[in-house]
Every structure is written in C-alpha cells, then in structure tokens.
PDB file of N, CA and C in Angstrom:
ATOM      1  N   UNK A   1       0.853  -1.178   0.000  1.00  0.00           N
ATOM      2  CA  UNK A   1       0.000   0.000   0.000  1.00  0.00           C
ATOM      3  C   UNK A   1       0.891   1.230   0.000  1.00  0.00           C
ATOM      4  N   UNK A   2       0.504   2.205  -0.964  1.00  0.00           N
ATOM      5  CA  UNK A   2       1.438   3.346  -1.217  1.00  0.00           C
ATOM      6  C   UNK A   2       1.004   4.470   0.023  1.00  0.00           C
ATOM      7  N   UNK A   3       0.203   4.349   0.729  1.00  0.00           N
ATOM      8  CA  UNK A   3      -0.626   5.527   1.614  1.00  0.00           C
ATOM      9  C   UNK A   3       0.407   5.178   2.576  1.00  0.00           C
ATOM     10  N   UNK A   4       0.974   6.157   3.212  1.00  0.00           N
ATOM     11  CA  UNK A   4       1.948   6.236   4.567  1.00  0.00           C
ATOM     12  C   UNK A   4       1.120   6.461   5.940  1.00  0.00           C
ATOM     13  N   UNK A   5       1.519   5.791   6.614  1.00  0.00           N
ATOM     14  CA  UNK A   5       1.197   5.680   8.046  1.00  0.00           C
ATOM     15  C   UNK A   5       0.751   7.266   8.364  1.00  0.00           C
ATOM     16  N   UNK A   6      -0.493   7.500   9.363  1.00  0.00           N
ATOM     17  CA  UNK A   6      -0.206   8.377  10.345  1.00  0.00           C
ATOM     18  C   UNK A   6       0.623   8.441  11.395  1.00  0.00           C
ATOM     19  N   UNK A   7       1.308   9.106  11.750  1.00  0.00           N
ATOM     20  CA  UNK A   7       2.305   9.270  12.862  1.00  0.00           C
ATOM     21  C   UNK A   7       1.304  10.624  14.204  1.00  0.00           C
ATOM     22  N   UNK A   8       2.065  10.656  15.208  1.00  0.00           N
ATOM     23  CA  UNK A   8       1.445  11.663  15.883  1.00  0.00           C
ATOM     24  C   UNK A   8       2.249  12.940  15.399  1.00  0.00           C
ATOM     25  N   UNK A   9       3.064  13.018  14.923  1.00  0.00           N
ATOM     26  CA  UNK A   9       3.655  14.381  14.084  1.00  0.00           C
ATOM     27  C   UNK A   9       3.163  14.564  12.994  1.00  0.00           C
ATOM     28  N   UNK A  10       2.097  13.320  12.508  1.00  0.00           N
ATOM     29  CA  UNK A  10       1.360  14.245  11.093  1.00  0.00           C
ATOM     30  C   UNK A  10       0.394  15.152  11.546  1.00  0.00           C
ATOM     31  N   UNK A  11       0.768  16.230  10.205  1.00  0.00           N
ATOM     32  CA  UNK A  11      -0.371  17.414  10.580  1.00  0.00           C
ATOM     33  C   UNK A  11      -1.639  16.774   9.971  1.00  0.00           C
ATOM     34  N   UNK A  12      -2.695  16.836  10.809  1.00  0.00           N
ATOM     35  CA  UNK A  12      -3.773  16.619   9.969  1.00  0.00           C
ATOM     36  C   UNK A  12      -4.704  16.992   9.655  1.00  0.00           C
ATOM     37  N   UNK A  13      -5.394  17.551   8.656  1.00  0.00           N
ATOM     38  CA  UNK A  13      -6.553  19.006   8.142  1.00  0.00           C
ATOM     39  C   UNK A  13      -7.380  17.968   7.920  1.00  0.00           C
ATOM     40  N   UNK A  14      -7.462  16.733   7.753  1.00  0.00           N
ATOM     41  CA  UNK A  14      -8.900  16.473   8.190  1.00  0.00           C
ATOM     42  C   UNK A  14      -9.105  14.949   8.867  1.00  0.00           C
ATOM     43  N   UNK A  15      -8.496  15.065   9.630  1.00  0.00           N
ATOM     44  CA  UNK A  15      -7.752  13.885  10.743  1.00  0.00           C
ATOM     45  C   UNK A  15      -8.877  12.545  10.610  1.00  0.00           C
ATOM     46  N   UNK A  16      -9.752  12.313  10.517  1.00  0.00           N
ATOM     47  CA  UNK A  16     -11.122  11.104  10.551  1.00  0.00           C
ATOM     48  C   UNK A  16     -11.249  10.819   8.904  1.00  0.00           C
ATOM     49  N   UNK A  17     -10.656  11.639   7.952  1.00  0.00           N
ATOM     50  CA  UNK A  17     -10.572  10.764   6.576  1.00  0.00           C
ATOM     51  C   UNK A  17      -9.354   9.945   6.518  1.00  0.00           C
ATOM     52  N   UNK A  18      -7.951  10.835   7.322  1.00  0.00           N
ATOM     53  CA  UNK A  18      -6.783  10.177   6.784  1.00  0.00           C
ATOM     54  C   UNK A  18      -6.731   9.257   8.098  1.00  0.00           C
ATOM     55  N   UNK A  19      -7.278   8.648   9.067  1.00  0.00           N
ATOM     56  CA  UNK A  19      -7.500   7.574   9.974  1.00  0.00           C
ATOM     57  C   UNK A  19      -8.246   6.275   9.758  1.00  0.00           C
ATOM     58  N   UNK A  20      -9.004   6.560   8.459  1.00  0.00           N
ATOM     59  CA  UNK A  20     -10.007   5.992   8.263  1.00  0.00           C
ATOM     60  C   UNK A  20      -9.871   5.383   6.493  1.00  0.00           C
ATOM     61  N   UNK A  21      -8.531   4.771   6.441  1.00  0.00           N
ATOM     62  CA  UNK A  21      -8.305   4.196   5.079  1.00  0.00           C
ATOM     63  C   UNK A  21      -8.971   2.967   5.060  1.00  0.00           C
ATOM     64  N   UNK A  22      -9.078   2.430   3.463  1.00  0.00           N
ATOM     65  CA  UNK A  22      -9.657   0.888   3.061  1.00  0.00           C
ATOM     66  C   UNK A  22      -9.443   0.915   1.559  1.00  0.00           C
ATOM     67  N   UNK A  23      -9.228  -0.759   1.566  1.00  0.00           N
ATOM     68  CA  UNK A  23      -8.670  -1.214   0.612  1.00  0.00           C
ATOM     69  C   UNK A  23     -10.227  -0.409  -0.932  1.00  0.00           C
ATOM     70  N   UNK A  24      -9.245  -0.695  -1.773  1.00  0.00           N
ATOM     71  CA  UNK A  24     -10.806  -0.377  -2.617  1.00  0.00           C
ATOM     72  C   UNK A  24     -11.569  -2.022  -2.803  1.00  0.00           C
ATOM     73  N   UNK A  25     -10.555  -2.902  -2.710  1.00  0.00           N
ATOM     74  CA  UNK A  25     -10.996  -3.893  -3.425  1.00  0.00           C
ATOM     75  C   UNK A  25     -12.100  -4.522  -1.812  1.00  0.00           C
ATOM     76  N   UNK A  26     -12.103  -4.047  -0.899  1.00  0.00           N
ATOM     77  CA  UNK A  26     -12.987  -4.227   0.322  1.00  0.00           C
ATOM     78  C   UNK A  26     -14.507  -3.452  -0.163  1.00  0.00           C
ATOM     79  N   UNK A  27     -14.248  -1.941  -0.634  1.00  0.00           N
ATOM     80  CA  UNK A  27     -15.244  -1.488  -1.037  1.00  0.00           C
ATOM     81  C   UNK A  27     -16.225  -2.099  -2.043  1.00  0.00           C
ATOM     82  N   UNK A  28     -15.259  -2.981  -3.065  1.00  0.00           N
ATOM     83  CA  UNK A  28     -16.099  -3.308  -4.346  1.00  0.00           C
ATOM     84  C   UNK A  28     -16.611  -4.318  -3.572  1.00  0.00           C
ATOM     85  N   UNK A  29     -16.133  -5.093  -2.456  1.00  0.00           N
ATOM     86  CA  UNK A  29     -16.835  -6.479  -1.785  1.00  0.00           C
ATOM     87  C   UNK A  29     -18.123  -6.009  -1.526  1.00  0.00           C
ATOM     88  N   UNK A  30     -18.337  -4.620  -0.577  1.00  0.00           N
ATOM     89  CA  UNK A  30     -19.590  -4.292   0.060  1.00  0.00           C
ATOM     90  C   UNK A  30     -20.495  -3.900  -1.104  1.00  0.00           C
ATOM     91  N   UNK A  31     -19.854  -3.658  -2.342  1.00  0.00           N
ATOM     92  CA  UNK A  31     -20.565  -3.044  -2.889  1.00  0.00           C
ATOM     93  C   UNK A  31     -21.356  -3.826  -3.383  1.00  0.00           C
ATOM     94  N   UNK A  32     -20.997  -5.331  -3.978  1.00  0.00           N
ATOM     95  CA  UNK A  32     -21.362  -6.443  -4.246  1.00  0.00           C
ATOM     96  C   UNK A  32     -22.332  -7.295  -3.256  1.00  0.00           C
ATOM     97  N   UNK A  33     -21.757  -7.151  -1.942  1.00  0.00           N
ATOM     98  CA  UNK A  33     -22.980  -7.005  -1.316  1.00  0.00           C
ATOM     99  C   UNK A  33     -24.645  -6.906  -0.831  1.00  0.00           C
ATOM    100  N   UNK A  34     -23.974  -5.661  -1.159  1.00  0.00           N
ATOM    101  CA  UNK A  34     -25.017  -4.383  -1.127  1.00  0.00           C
ATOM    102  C   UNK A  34     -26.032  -4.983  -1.902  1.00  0.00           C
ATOM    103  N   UNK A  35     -25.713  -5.117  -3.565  1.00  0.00           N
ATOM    104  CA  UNK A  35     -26.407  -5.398  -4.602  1.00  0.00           C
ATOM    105  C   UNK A  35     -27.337  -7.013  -4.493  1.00  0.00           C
ATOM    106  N   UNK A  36     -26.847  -7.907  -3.919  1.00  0.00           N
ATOM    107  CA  UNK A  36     -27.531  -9.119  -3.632  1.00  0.00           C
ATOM    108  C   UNK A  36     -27.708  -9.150  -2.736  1.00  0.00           C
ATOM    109  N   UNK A  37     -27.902  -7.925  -1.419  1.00  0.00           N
ATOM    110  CA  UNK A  37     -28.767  -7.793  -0.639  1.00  0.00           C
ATOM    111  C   UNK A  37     -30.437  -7.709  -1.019  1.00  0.00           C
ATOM    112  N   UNK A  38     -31.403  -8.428   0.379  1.00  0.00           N
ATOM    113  CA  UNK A  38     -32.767  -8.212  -0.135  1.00  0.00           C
ATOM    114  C   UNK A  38     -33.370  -7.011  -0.299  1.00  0.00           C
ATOM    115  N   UNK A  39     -34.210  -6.670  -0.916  1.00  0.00           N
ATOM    116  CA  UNK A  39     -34.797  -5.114  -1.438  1.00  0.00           C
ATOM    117  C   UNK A  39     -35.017  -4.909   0.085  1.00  0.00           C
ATOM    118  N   UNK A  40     -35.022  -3.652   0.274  1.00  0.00           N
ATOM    119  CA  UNK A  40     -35.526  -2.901   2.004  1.00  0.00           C
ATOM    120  C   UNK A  40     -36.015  -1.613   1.165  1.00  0.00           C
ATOM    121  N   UNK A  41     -37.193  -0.939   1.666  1.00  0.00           N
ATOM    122  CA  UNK A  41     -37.920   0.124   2.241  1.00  0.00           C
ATOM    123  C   UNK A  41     -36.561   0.810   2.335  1.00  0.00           C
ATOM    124  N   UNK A  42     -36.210   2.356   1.879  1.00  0.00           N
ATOM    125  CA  UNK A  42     -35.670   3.380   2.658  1.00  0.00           C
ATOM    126  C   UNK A  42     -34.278   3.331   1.712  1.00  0.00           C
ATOM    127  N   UNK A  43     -33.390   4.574   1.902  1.00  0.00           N
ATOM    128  CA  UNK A  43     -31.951   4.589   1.497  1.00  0.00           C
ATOM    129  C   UNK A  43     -31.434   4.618   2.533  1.00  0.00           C
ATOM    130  N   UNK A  44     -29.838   3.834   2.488  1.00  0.00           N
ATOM    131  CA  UNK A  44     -28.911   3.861   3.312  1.00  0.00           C
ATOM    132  C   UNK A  44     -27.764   4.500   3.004  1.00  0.00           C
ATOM    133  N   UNK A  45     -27.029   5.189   3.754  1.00  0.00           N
ATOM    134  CA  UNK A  45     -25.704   5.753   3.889  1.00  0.00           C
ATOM    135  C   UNK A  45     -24.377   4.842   4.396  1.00  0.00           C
ATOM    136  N   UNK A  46     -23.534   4.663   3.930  1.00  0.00           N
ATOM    137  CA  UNK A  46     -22.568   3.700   4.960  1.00  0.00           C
ATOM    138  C   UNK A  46     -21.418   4.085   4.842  1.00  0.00           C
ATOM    139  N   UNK A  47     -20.733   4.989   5.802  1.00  0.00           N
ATOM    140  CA  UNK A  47     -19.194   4.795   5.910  1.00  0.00           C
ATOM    141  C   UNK A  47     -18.496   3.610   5.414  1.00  0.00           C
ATOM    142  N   UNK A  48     -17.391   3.374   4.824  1.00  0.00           N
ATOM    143  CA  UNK A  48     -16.430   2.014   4.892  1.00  0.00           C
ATOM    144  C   UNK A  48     -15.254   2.464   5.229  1.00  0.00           C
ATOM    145  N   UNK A  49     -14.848   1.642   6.248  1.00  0.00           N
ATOM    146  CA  UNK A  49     -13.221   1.839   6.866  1.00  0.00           C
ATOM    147  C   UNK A  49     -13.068   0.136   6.998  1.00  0.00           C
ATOM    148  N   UNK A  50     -11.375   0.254   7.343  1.00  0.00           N
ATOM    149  CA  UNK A  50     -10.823  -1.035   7.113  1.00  0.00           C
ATOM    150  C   UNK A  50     -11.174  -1.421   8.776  1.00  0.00           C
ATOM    151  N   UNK A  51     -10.804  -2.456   8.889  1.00  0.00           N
ATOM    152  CA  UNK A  51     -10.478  -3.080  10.359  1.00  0.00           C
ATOM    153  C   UNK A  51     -10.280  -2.574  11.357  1.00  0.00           C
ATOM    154  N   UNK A  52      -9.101  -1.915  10.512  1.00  0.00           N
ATOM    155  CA  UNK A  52      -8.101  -0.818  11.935  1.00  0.00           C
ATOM    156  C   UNK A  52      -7.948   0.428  11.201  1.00  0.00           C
ATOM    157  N   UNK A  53      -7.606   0.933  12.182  1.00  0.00           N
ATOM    158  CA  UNK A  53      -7.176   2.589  12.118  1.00  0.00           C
ATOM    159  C   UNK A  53      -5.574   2.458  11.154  1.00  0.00           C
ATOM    160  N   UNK A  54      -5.443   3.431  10.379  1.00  0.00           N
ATOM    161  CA  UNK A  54      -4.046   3.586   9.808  1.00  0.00           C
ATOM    162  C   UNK A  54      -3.518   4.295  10.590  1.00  0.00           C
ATOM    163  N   UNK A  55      -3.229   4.510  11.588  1.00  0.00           N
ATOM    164  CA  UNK A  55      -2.009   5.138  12.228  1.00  0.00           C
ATOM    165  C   UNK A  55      -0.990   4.191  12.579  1.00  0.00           C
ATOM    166  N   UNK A  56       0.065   4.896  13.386  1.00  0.00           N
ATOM    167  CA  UNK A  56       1.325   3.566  13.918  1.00  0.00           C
ATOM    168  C   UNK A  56       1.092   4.133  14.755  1.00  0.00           C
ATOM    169  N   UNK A  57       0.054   4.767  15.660  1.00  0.00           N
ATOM    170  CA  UNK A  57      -0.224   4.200  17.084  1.00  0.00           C
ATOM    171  C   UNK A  57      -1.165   3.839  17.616  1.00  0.00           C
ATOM    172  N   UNK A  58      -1.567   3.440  18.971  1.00  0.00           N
ATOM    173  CA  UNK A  58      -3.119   3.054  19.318  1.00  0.00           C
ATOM    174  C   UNK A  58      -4.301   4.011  19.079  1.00  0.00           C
ATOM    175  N   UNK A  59      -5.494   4.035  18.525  1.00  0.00           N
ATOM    176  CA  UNK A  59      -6.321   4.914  18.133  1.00  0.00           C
ATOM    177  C   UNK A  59      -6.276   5.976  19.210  1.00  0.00           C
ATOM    178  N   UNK A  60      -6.378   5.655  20.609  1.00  0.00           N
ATOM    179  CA  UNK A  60      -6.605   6.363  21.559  1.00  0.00           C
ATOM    180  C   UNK A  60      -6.029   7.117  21.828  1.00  0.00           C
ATOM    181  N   UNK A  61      -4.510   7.318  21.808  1.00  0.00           N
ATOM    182  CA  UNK A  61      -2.947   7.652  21.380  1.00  0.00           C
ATOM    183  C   UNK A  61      -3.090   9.020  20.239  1.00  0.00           C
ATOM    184  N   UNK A  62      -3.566   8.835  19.243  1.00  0.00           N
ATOM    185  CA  UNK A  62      -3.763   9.010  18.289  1.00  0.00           C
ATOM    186  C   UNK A  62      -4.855  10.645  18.187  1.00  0.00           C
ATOM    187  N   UNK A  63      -6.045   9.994  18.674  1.00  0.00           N
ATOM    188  CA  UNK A  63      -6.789  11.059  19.025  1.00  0.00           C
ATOM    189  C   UNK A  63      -6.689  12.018  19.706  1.00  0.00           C
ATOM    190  N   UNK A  64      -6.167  11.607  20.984  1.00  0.00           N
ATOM    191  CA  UNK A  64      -5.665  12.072  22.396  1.00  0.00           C
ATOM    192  C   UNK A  64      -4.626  13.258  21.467  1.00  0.00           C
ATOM    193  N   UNK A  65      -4.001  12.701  20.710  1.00  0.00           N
ATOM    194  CA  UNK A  65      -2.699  13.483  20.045  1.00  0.00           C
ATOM    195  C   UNK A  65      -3.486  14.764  19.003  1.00  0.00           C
ATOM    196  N   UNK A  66      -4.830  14.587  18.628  1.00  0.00           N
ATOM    197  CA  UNK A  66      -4.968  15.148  17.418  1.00  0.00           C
ATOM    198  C   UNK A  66      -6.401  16.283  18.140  1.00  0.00           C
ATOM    199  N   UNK A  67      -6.858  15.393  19.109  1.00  0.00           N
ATOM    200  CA  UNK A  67      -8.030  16.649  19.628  1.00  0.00           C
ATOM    201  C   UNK A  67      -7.435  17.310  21.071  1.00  0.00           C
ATOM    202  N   UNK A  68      -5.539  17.176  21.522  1.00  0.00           N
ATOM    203  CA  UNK A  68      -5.317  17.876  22.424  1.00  0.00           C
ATOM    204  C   UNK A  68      -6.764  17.602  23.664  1.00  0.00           C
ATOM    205  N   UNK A  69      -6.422  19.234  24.563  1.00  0.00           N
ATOM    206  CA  UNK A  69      -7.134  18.683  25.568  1.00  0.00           C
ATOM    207  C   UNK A  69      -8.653  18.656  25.341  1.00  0.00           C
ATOM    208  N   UNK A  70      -9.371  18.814  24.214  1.00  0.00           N
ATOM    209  CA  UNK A  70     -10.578  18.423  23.650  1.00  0.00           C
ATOM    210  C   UNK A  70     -10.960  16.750  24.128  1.00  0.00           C
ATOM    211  N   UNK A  71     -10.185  16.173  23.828  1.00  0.00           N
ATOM    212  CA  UNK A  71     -10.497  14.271  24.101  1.00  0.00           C
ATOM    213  C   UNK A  71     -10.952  14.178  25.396  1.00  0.00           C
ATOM    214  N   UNK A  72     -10.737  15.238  26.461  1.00  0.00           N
ATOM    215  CA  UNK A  72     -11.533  15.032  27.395  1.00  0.00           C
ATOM    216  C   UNK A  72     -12.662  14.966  27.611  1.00  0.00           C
ATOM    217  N   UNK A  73     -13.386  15.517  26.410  1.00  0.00           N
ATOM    218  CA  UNK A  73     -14.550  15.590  26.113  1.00  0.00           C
ATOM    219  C   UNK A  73     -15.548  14.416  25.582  1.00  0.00           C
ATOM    220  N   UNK A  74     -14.572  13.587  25.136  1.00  0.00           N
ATOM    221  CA  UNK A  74     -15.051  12.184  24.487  1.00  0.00           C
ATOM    222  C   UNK A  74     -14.838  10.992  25.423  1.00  0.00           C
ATOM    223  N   UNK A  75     -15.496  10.090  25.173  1.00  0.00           N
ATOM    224  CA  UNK A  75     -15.272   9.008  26.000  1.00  0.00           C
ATOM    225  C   UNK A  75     -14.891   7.736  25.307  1.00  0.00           C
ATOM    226  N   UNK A  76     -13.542   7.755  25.174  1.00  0.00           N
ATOM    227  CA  UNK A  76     -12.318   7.137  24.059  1.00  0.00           C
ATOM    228  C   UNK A  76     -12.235   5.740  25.215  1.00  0.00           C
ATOM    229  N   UNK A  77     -13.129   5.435  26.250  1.00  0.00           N
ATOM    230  CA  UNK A  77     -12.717   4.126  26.951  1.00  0.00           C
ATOM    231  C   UNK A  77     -12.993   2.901  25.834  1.00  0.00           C
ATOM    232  N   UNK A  78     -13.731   3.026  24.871  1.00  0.00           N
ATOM    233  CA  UNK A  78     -13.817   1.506  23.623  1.00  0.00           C
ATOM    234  C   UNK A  78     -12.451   1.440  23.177  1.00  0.00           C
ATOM    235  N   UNK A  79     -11.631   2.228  22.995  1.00  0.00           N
ATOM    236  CA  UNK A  79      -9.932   1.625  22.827  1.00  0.00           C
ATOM    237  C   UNK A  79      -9.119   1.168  23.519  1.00  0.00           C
ATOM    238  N   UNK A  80      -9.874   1.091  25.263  1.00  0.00           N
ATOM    239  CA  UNK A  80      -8.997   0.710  26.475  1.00  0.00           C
ATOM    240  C   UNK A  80      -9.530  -0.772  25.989  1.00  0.00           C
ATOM    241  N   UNK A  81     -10.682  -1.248  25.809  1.00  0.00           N
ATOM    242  CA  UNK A  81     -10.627  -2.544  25.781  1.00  0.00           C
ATOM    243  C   UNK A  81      -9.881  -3.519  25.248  1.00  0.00           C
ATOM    244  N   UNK A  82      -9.613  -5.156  25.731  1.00  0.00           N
ATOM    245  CA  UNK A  82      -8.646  -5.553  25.147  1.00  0.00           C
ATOM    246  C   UNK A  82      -9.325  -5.628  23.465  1.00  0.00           C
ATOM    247  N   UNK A  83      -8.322  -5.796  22.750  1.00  0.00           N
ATOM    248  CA  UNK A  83      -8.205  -6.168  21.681  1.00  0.00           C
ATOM    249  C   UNK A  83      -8.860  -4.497  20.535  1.00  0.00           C
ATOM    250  N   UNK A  84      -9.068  -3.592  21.096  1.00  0.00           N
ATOM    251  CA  UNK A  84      -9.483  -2.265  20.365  1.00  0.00           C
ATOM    252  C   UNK A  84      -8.593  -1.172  20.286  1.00  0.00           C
ATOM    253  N   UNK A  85      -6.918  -1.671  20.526  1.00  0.00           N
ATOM    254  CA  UNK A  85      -6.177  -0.531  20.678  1.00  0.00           C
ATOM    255  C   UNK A  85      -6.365   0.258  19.469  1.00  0.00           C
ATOM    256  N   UNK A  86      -6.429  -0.455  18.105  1.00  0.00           N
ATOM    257  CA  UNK A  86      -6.429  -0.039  16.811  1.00  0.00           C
ATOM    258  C   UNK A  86      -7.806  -0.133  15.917  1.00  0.00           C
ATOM    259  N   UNK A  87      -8.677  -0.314  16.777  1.00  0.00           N
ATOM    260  CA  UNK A  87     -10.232   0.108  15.888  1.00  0.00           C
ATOM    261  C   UNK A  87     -10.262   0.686  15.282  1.00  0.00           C
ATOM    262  N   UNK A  88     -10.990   0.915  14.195  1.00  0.00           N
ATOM    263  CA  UNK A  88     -11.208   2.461  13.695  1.00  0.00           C
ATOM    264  C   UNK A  88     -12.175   3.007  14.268  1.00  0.00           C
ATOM    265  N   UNK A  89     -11.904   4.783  13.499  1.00  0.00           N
ATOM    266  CA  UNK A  89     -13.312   5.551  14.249  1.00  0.00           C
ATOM    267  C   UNK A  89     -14.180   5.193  13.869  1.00  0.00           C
ATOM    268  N   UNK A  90     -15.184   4.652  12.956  1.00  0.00           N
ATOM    269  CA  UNK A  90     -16.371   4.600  12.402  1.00  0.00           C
ATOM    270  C   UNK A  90     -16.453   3.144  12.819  1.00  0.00           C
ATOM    271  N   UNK A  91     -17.834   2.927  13.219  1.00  0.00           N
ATOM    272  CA  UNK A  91     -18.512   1.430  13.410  1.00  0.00           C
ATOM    273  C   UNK A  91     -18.664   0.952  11.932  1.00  0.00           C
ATOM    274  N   UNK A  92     -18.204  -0.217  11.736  1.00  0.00           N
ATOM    275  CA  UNK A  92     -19.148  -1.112  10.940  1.00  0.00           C
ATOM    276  C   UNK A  92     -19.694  -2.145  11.021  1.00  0.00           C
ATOM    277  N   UNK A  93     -20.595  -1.973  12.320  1.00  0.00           N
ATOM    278  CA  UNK A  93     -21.274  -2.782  12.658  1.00  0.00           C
ATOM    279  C   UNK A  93     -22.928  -2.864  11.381  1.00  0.00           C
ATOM    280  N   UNK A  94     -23.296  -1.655  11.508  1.00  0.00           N
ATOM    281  CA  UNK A  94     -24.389  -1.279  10.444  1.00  0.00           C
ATOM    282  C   UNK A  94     -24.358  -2.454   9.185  1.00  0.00           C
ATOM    283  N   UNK A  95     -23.096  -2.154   8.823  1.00  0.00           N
ATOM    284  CA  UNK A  95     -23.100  -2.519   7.342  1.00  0.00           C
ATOM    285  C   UNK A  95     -22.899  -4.251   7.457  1.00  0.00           C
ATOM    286  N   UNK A  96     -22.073  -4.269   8.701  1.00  0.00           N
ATOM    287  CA  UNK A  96     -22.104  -5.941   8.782  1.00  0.00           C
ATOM    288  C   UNK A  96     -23.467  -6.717   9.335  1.00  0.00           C
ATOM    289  N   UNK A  97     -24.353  -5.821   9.950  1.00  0.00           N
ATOM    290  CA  UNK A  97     -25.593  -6.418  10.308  1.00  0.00           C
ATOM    291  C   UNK A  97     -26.619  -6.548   8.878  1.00  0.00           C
ATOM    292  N   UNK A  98     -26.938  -5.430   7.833  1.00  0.00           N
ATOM    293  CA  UNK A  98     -27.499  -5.174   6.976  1.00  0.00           C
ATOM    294  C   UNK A  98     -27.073  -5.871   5.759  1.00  0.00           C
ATOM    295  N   UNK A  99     -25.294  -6.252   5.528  1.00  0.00           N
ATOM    296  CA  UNK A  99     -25.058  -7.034   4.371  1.00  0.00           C
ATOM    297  C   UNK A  99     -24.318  -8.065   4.491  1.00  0.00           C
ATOM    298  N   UNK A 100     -24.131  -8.303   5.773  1.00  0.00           N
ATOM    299  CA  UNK A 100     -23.202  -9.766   6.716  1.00  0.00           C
ATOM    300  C   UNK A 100     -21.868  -9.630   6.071  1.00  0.00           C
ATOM    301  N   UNK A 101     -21.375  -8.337   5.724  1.00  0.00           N
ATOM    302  CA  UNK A 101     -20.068  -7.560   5.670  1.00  0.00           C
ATOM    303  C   UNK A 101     -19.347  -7.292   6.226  1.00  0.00           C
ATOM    304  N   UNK A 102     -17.904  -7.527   6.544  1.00  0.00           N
ATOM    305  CA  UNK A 102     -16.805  -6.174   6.896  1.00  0.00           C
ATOM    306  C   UNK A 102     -15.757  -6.656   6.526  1.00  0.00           C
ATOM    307  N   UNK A 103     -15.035  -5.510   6.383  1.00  0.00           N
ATOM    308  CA  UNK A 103     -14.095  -5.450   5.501  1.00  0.00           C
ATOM    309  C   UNK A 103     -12.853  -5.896   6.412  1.00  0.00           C
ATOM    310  N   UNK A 104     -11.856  -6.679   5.584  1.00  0.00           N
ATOM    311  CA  UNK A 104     -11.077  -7.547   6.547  1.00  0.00           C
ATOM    312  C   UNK A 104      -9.245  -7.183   6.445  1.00  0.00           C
ATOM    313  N   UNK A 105      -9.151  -6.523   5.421  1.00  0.00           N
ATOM    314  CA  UNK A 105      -7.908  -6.089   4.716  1.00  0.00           C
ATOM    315  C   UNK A 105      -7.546  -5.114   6.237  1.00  0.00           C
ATOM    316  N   UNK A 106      -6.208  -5.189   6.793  1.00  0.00           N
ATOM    317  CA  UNK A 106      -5.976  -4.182   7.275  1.00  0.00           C
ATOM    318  C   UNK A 106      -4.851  -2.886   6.368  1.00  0.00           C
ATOM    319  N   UNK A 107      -5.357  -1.506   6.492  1.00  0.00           N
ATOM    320  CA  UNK A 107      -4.173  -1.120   6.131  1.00  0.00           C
ATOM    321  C   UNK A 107      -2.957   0.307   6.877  1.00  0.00           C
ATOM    322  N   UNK A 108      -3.235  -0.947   8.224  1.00  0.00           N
ATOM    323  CA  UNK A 108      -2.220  -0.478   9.509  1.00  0.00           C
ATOM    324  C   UNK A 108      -1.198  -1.892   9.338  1.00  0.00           C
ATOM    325  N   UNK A 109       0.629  -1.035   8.960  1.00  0.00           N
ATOM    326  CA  UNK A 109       1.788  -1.743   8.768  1.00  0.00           C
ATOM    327  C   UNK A 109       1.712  -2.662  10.109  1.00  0.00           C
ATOM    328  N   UNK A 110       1.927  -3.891   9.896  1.00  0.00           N
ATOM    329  CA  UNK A 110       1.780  -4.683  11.109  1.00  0.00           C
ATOM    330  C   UNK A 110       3.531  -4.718  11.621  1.00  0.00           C
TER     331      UNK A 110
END
C-alpha cells in the first residue's frame, strides 16, 4: 500500500478521513454485497473503513494526540478494551448487520 502511516507528528486538516483508510478492493466487496442484498424500504448511507485505524499508534494515542485537551470531552474508553487498541473511528457494525459484511484487509503496517 502506497498511503503512509499516520504518525502523531502528522499534521492533519482532516484527521477522521486520513485515519479511516480501506482497501478499494474491500469497497467493491460491500458493494457487491449491497447489490444481492434483499430489497428494504428506505436509502442507506454507509461509511467504509478497514479493520483498523491507519495510524502507527493506538487509536486512543492518536486522538488524544490530534483533539489535544478536547479528548476530554469524548469518552475514548472503547480503545482501552482488550483487543481495540487499533479500531477504527467509524462502526461497521451497520453494514455488517445489513449485508453480513466487513471489511477484513488491514491497512495499519503490522
């Protein structure tokens, strides 16, 4: 993947797009999805993010770093849990309940 890590020294002007990478070829999965999903009533909207957060540090780390003393304001304890150091921001729970989706590619350097 040519996209470079976030670091906590990147500047970031719009910090929740460049945290929030995914493969395309994950997108064309949902998109495929999507399409042999059953007809539903209503339009849907759906974020897609990968697995994890692209930074090289723990999301919490990360935020903490990018909303200063603002994060006090949020309640960032879902990254204390085990196994969520590197969540991303956006749920995709939605899209995995609605199209038995999620996207599995990570594109945080292991």
């Amino acid at each position: 993947m040519d996209t470079p890590l976030v670091t906590a020294a990147t500047k970031l002007t719009i910090p929740f797009v460049r945290l929030s990478h995914i493969y395309a070829s994950d997108v064309v999965e949902a998109i495929v999805h999507a399409i042999h999903a059953p007809l539903q009533a209503g339009a849907y909207t759906w974020n897609m993010v990968g697995p994890e957060s692209s930074c090289s540090i723990p999301t919490i780390a990360m935020l903490s770093a990018i909303l200063g003393e603002r994060a006090e304001q949020f309640d960032l304890s879902y990254y204390e849990q085990p196994g969520h150091a590197y969540k991303p921001i956006f749920s995709m729970e939605n899209v995995q309940r609605e199209l038995g989706f999620a996207p599995g590619k990570s594109t945080r350097a292991q």
